[in-house]
N, C-alpha and C. Protein backbone atom coordinates (compact mmCIF):
# COMPACT_ATOMS: atom_id res chain seq x y z
N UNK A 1 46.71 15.54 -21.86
CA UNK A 1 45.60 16.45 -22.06
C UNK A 1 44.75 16.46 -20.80
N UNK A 2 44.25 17.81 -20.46
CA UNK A 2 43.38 17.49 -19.53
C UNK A 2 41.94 16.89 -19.68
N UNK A 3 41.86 15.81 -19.60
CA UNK A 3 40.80 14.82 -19.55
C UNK A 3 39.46 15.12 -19.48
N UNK A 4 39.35 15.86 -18.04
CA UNK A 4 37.98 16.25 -17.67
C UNK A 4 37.73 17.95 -18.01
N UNK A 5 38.24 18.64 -18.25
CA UNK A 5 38.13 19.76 -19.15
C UNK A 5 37.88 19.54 -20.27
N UNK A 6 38.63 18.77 -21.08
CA UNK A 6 38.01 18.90 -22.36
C UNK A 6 36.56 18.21 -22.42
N UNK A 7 35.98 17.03 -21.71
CA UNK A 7 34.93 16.33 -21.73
C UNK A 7 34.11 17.31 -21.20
N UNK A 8 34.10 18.10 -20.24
CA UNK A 8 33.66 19.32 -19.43
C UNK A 8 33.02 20.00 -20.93
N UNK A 9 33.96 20.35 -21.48
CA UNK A 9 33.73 21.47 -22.66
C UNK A 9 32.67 20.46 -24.30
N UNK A 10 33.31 19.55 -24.38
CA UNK A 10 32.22 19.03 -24.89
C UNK A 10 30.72 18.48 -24.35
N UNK A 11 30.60 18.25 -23.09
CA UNK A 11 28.78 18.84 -22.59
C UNK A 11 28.82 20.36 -22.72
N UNK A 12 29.74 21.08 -22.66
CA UNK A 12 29.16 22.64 -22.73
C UNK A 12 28.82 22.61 -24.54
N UNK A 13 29.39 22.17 -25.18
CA UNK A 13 29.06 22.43 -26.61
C UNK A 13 28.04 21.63 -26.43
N UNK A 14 27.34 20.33 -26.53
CA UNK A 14 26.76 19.95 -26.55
C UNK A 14 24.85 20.37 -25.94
N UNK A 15 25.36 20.96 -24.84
CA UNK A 15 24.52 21.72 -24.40
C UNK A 15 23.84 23.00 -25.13
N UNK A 16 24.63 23.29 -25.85
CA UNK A 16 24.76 24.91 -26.37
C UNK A 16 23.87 24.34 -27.71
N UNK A 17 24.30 23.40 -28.37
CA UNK A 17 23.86 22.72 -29.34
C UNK A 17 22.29 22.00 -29.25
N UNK A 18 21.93 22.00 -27.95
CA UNK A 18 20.41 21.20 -27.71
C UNK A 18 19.72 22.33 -27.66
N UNK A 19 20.66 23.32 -26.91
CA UNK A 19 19.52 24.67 -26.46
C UNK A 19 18.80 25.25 -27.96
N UNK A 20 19.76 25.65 -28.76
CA UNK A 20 19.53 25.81 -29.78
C UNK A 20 18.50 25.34 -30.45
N UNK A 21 18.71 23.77 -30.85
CA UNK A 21 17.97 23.02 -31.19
C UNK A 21 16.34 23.80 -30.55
N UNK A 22 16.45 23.16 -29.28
CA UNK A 22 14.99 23.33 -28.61
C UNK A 22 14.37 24.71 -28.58
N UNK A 23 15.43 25.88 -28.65
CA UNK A 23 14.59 27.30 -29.03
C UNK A 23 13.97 27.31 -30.60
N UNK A 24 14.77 26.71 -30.88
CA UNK A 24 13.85 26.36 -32.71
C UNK A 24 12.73 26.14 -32.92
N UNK A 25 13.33 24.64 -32.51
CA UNK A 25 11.87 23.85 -32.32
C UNK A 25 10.32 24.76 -32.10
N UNK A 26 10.52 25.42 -30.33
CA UNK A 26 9.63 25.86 -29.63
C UNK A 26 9.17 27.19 -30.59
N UNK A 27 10.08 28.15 -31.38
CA UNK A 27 9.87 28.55 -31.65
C UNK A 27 8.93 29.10 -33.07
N UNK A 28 8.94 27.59 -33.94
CA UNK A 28 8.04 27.41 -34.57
C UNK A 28 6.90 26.20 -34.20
N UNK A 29 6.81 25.67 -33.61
CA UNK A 29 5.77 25.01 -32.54
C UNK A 29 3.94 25.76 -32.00
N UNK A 30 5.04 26.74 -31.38
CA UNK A 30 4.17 27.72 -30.87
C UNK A 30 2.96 28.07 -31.45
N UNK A 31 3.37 29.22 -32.67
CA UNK A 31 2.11 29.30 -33.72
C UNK A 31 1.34 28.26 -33.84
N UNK A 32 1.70 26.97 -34.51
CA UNK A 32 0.69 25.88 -34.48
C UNK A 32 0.05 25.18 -33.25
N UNK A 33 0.36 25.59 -31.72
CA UNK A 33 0.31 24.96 -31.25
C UNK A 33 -1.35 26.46 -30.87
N UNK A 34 -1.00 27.59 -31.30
CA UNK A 34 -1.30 28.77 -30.64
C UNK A 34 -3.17 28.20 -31.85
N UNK A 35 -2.68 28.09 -32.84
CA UNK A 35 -3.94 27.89 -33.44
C UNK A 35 -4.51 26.66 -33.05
N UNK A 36 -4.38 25.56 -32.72
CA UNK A 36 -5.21 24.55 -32.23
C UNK A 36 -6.01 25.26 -31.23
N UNK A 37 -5.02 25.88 -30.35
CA UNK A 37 -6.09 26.04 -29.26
C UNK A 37 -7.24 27.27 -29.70
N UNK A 38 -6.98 28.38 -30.43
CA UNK A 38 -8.05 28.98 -31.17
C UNK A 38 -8.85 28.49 -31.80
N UNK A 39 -8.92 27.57 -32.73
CA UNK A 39 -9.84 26.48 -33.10
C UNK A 39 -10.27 25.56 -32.18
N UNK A 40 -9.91 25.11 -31.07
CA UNK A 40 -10.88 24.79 -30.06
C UNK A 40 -11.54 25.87 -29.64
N UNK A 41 -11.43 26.69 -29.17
CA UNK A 41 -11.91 27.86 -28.24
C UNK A 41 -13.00 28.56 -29.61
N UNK A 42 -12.99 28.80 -30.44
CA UNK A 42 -13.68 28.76 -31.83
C UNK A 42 -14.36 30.60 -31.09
N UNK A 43 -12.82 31.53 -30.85
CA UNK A 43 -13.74 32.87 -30.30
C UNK A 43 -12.42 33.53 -30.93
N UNK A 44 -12.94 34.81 -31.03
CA UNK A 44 -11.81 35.72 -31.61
C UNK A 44 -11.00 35.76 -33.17
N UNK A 45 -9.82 36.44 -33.18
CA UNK A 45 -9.38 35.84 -34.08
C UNK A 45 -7.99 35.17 -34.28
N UNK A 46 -7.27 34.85 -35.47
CA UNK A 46 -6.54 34.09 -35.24
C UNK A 46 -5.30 34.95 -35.75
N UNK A 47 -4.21 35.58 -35.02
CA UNK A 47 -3.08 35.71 -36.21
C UNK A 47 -1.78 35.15 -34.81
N UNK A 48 -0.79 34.78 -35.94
CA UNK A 48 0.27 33.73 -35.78
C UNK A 48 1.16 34.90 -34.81
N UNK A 49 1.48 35.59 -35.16
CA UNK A 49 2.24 37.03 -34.53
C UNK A 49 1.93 37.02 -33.05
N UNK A 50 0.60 36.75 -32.84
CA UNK A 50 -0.15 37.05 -31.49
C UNK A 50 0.71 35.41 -30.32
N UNK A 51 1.21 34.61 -30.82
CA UNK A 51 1.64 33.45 -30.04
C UNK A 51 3.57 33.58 -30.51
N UNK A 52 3.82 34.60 -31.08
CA UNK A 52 5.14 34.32 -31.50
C UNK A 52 5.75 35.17 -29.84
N UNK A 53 6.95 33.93 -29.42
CA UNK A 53 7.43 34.82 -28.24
C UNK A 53 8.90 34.51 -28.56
N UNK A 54 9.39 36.12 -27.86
CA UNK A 54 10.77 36.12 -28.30
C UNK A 54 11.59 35.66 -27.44
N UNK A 55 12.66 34.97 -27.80
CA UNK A 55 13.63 33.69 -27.52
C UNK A 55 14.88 34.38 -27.19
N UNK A 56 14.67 35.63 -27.33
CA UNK A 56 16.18 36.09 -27.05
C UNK A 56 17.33 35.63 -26.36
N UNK A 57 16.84 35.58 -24.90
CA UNK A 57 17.75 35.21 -23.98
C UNK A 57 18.32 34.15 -24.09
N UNK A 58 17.22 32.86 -24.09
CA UNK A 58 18.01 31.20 -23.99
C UNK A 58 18.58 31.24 -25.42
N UNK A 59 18.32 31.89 -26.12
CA UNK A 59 19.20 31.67 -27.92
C UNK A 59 20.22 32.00 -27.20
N UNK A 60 20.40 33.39 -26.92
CA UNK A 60 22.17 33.97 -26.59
C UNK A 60 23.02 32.77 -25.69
N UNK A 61 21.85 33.01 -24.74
CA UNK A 61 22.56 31.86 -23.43
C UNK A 61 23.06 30.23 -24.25
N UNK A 62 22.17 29.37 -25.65
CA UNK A 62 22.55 28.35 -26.00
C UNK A 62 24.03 28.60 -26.70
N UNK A 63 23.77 30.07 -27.24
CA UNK A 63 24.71 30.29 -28.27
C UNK A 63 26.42 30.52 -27.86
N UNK A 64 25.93 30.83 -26.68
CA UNK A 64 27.36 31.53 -25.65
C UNK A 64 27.62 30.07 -25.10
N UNK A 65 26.98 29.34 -24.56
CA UNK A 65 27.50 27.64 -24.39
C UNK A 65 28.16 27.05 -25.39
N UNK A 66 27.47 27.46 -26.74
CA UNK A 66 27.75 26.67 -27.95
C UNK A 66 29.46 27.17 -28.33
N UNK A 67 29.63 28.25 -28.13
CA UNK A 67 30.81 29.02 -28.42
C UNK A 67 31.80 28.79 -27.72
N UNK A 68 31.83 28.90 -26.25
CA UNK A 68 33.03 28.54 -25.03
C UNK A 68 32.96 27.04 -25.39
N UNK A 69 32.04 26.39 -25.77
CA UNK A 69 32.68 24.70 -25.46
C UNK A 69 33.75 24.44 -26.78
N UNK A 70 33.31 25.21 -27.89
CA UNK A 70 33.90 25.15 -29.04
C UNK A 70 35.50 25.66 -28.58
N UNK A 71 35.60 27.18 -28.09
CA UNK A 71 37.34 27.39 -27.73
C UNK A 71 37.31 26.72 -26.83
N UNK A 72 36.81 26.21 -25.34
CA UNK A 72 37.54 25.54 -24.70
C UNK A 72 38.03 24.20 -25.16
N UNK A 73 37.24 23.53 -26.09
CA UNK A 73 38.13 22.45 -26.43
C UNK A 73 39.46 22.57 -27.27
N UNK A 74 39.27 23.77 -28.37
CA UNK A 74 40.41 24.12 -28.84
C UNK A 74 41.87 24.29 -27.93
N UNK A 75 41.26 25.17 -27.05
CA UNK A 75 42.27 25.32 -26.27
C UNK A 75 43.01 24.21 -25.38
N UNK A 76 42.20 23.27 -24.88
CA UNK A 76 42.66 22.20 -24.48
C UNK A 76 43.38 21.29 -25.37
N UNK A 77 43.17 21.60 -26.45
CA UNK A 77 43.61 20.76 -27.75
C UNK A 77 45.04 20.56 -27.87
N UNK A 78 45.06 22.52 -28.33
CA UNK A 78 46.05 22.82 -28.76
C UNK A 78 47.13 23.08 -27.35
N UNK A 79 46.78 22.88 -26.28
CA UNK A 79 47.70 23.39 -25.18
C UNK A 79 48.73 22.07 -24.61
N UNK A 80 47.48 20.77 -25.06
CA UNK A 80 47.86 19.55 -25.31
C UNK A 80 48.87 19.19 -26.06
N UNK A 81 48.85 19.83 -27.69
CA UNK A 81 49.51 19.66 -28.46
C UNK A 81 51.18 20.36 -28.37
N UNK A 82 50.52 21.47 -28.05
CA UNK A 82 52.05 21.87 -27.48
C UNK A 82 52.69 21.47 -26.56
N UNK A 83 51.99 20.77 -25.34
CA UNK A 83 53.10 20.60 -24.57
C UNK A 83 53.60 18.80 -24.98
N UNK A 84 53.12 18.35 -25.89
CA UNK A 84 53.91 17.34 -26.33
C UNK A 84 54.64 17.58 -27.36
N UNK A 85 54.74 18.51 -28.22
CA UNK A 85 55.81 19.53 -28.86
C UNK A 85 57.11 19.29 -28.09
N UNK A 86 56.72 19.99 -27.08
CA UNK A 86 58.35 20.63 -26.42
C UNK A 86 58.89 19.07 -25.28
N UNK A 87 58.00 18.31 -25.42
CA UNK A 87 58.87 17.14 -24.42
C UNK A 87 59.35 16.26 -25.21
């Protein structure tokens, strides 16, 4: 099997899998993090909508990591598997 490809591809899943994680996270964070500081600042008003920011990109970008590490290991798997098949 190739060794460092497949380990290659599991930091890419792995990666894909934190990004994720951390757009979550941040993404409900925010709001609460958006009202502390309005309640310090004690001006204006408060709605949650106004601190919500969209994640689009690094989601796709975690999600597209999360995906290639997933077939590339398959593929290394199974390319593995076959060629100890035929020897």
């Amino acid at each position: 099997m190739n060794k460092i490809g497949f380990a290659l591809s599991g930091i890419l899943t792995l990666l894909g899998a934190w990004g994720v994680l951390a757009v979550s996270l941040m993404r409900d964070v925010m709001p609460l993090l958006g009202r502390v500081a309005f309640q310090a600042a004690m001006a204006g008003s408060y709605s949650p909508q106004d601190y919500r920011a969209p994640f689009t990109a690094p989601l796709t970008l975690s999600i597209l990591f999360l995906l290639a590490g997933i077939i590339l290991s398959a593929w290394f798997f199974l390319r593995e598997s076959r060629s100890r098949a035929s020897a």
